[in-house]
C-alpha atoms as a PDB file:
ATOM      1  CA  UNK A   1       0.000   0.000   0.000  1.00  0.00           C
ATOM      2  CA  UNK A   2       0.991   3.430  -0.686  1.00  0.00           C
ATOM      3  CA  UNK A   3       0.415   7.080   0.619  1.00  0.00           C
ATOM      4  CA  UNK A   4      -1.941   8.445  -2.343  1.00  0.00           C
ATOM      5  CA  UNK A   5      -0.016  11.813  -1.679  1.00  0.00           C
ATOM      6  CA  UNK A   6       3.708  11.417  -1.335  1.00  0.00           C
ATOM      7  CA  UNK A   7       3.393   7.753  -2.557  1.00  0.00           C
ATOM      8  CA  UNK A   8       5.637   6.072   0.031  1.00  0.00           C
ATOM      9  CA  UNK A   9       5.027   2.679   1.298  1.00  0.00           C
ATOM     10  CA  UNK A  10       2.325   2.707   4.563  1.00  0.00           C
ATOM     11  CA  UNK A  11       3.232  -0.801   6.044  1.00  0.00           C
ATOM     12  CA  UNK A  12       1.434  -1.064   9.484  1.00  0.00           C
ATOM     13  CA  UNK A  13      -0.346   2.388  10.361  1.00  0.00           C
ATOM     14  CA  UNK A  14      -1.614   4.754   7.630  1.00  0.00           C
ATOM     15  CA  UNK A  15      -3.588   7.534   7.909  1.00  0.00           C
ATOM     16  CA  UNK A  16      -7.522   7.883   6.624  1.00  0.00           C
ATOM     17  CA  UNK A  17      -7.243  11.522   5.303  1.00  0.00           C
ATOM     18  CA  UNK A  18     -10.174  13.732   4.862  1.00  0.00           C
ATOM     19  CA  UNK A  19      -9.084  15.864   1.385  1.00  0.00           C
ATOM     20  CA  UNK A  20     -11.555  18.554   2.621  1.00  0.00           C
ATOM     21  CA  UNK A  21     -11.539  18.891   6.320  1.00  0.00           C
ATOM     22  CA  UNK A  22     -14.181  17.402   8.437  1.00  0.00           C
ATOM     23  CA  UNK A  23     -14.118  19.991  11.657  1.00  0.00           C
ATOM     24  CA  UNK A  24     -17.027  21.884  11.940  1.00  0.00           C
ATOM     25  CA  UNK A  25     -15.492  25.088  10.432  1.00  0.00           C
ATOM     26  CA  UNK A  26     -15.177  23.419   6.801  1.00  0.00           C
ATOM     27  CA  UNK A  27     -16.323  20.329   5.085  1.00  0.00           C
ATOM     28  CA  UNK A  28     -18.634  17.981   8.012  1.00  0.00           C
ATOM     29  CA  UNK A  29     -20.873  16.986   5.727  1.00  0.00           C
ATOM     30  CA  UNK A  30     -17.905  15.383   3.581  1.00  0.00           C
ATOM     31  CA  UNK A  31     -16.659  13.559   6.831  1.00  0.00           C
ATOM     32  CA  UNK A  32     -17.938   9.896   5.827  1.00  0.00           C
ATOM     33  CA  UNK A  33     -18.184  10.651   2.130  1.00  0.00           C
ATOM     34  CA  UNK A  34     -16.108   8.073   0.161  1.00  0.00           C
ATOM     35  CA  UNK A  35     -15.070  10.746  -2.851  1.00  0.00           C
ATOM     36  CA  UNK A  36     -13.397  12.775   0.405  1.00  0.00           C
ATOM     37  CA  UNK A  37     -11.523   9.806   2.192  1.00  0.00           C
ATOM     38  CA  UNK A  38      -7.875   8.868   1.249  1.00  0.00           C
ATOM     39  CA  UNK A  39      -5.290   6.351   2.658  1.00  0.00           C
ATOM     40  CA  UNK A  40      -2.471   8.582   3.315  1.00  0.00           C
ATOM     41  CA  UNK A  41       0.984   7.707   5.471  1.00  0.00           C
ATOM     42  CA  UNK A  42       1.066   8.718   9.057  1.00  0.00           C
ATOM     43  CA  UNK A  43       3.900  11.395   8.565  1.00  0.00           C
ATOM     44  CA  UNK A  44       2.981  14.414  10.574  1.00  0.00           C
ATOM     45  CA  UNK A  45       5.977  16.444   8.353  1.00  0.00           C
ATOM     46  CA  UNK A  46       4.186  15.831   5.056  1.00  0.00           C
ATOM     47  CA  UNK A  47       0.840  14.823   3.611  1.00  0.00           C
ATOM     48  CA  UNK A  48      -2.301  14.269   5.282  1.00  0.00           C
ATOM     49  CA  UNK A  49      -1.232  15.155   8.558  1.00  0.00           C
ATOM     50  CA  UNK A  50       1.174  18.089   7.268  1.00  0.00           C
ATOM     51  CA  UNK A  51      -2.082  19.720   5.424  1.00  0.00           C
ATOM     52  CA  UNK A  52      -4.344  19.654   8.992  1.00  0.00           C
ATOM     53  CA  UNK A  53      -1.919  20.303  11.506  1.00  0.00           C
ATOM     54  CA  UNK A  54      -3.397  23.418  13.600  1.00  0.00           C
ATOM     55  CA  UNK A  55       0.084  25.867  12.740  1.00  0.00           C
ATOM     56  CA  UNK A  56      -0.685  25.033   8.665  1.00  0.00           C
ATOM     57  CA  UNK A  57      -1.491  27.944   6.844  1.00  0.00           C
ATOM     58  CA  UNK A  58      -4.937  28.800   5.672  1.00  0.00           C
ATOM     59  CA  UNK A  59      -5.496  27.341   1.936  1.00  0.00           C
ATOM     60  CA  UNK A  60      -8.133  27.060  -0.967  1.00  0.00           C
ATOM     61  CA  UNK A  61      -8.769  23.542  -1.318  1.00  0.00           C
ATOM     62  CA  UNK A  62     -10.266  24.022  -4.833  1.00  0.00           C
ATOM     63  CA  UNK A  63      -6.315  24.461  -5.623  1.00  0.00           C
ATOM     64  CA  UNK A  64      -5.114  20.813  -4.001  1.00  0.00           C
ATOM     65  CA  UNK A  65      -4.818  18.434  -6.857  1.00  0.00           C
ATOM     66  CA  UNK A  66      -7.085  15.713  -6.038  1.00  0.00           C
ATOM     67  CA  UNK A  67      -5.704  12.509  -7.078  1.00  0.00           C
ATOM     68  CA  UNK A  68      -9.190  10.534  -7.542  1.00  0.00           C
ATOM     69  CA  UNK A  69     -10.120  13.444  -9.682  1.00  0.00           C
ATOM     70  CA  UNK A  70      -6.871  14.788 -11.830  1.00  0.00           C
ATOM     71  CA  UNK A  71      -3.761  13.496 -12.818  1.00  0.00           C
ATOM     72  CA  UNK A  72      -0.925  14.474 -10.805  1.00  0.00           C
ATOM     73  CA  UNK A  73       1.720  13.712 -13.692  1.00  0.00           C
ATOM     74  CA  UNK A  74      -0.269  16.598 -15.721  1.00  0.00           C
ATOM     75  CA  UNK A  75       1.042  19.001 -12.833  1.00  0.00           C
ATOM     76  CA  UNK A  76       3.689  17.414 -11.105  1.00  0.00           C
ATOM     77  CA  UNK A  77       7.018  16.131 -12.345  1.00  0.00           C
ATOM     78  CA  UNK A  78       9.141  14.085 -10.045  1.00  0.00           C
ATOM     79  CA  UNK A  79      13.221  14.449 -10.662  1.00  0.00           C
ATOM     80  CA  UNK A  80      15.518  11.652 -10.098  1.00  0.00           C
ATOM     81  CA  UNK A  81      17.399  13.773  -7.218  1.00  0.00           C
ATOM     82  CA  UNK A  82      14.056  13.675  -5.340  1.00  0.00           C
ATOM     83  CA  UNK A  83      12.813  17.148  -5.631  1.00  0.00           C
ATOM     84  CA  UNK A  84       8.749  17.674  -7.011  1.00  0.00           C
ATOM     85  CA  UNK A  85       8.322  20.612  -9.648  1.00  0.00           C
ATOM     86  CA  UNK A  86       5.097  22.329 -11.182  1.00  0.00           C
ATOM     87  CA  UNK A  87       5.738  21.258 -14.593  1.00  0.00           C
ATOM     88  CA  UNK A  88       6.551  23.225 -17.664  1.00  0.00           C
ATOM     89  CA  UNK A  89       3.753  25.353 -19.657  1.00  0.00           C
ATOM     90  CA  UNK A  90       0.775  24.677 -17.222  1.00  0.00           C
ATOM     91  CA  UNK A  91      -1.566  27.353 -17.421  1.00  0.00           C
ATOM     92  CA  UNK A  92      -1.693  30.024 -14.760  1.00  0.00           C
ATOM     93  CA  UNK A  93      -4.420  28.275 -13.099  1.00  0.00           C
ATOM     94  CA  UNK A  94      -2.622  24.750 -13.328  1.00  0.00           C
ATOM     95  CA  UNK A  95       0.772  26.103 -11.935  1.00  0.00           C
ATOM     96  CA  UNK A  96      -1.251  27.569  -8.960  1.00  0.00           C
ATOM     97  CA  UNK A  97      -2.739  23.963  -8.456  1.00  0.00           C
ATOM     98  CA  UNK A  98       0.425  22.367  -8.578  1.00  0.00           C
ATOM     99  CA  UNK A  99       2.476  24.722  -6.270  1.00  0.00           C
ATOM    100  CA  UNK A 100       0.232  24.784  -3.459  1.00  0.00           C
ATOM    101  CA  UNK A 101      -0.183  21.417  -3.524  1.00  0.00           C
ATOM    102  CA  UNK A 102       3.252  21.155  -3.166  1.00  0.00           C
ATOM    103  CA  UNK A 103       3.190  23.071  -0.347  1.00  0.00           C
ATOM    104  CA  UNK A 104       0.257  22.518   1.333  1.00  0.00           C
ATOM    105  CA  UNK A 105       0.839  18.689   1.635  1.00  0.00           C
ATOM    106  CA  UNK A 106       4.776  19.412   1.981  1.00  0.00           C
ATOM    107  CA  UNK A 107       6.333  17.274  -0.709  1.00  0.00           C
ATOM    108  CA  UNK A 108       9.063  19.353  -0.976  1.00  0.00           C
ATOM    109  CA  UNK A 109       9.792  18.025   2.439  1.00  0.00           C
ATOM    110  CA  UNK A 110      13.903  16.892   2.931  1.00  0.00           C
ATOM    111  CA  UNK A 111      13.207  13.832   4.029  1.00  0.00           C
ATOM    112  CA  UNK A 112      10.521  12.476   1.857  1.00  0.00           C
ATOM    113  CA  UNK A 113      13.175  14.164  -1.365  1.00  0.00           C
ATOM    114  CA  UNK A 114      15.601  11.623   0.364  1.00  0.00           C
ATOM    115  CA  UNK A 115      13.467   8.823   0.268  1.00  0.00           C
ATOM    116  CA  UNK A 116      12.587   9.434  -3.123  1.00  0.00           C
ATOM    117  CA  UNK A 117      16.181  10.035  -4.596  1.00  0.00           C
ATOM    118  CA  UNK A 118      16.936   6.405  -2.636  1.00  0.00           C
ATOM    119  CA  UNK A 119      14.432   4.773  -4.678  1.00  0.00           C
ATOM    120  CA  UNK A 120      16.007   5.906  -7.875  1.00  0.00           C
ATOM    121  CA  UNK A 121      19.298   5.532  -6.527  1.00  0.00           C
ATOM    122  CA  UNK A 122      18.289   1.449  -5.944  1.00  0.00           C
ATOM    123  CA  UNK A 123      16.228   1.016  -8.994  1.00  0.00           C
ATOM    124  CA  UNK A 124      19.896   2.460 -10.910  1.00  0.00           C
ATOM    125  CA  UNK A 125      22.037   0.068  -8.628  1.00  0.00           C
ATOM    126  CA  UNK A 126      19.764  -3.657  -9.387  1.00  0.00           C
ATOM    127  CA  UNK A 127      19.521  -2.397 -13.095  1.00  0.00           C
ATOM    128  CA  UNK A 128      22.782  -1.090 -13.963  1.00  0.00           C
ATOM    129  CA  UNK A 129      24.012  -3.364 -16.386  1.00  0.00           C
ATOM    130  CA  UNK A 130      21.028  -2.762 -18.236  1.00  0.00           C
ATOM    131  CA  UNK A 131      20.785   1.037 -18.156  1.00  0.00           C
ATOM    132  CA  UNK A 132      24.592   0.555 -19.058  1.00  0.00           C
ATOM    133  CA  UNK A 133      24.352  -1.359 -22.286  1.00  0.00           C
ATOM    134  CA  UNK A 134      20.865   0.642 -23.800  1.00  0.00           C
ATOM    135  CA  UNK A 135      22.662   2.546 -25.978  1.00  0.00           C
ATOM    136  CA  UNK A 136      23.830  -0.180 -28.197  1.00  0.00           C
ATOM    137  CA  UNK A 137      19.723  -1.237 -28.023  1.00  0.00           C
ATOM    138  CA  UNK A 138      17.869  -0.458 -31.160  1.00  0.00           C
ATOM    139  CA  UNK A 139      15.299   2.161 -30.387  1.00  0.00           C
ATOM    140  CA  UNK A 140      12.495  -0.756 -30.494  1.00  0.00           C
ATOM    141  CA  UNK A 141      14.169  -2.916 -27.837  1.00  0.00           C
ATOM    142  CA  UNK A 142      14.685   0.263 -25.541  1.00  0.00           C
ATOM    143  CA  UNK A 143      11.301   1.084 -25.861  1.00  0.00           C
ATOM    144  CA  UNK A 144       9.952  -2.122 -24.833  1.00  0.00           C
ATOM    145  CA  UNK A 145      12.707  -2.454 -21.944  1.00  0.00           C
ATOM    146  CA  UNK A 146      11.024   0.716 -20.768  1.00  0.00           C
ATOM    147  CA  UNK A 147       7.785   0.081 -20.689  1.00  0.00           C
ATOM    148  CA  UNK A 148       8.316  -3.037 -19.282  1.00  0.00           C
ATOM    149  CA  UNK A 149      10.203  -1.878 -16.574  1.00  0.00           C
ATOM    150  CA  UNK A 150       7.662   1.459 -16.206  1.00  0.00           C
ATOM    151  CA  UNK A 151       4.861  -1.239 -15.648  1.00  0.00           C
ATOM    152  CA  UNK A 152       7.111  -3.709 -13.540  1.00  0.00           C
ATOM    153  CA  UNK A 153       7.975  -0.605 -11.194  1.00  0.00           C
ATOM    154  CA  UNK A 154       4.117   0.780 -11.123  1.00  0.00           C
ATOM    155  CA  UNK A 155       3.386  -0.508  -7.410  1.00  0.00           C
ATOM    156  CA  UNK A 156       6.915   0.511  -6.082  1.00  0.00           C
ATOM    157  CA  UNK A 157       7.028   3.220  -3.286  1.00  0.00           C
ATOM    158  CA  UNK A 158       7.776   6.401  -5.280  1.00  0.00           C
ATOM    159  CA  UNK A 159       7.295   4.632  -8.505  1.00  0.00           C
ATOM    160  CA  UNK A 160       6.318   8.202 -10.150  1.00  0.00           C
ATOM    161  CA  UNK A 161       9.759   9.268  -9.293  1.00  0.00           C
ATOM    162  CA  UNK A 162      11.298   5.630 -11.424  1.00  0.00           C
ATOM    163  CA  UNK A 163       9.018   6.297 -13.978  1.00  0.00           C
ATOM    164  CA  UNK A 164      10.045  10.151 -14.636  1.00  0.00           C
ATOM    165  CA  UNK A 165      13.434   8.377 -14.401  1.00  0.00           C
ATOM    166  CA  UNK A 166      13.047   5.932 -17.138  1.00  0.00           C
ATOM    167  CA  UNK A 167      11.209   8.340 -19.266  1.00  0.00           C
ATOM    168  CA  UNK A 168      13.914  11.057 -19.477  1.00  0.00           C
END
């Protein structure tokens, strides 16, 4: 299983995450509505917990890319060294959606651009002969390595991250 924020691996406690808050103030009425409910990880520096802690910043949650609802690749591009960027030529609107999610759920946290930079760094280390060797591949046999390995990677912790990897 797998945060459906930062994408790290949740292996005994996650976190059910209300996308809209539940506290009387905001969303109640979305507090045991399935289209509002998300498995996040139990970090309290990033995600779920990050978003509703009571120092976090006031924010527009028409803004948050919602992950049941939009594709966080169309915003979001995850570098091999970790790091999460608002990708090139979004629209004004789109860049504002993919910075303050960013922020809001902390993915530029340290840590969590560690763990993500590890997971390309061991994908890289069990596949280096291969990634060694592609460029005497014809551009058929690289293609299929890639989306093989794309779809063998899919359920991996921070398998956005590999992918954005392979695809470069």
């Amino acid at each position: 299983m797998r945060c459906a924020y930062c994408e790290g691996a949740i292996f005994h406690e996650g976190h059910i995450e209300h996308f809209r808050r539940k506290n009387p103030d905001h969303f109640p009425e979305l507090t045991f509505s399935w289209s509002n409910l998300f498995l996040a990880c139990g970090s309290i520096q990033h995600c779920g917990h990050h978003k509703d802690r009571r120092s976090a910043p006031d924010y527009d949650p028409s803004l948050l890319i919602k992950p049941d609802e939009h594709d966080p690749e169309h915003y979001l591009y995850f570098h091999s060294s970790g790091k999460v960027l608002a990708r090139n030529n979004l629209s004004d609107h789109e860049n504002s959606c993919a910075t303050e999610t960013i922020r809001v759920f902390g993915l530029d946290n340290p840590a969590l651009e560690g763990a993500r930079a590890n997971a390309v760094r061991s994908y890289r280390k069990m596949h280096d002969a291969d990634l060694s060797e592609i460029a005497s591949w014809s551009d058929a046999e690289r293609d299929a390595y890639f989306r093989g390995e794309i779809e063998a990677t899919r359920w991996l912790p921070y398998a956005t991250t590999i992918r954005h990897f392979l695809q470069k």
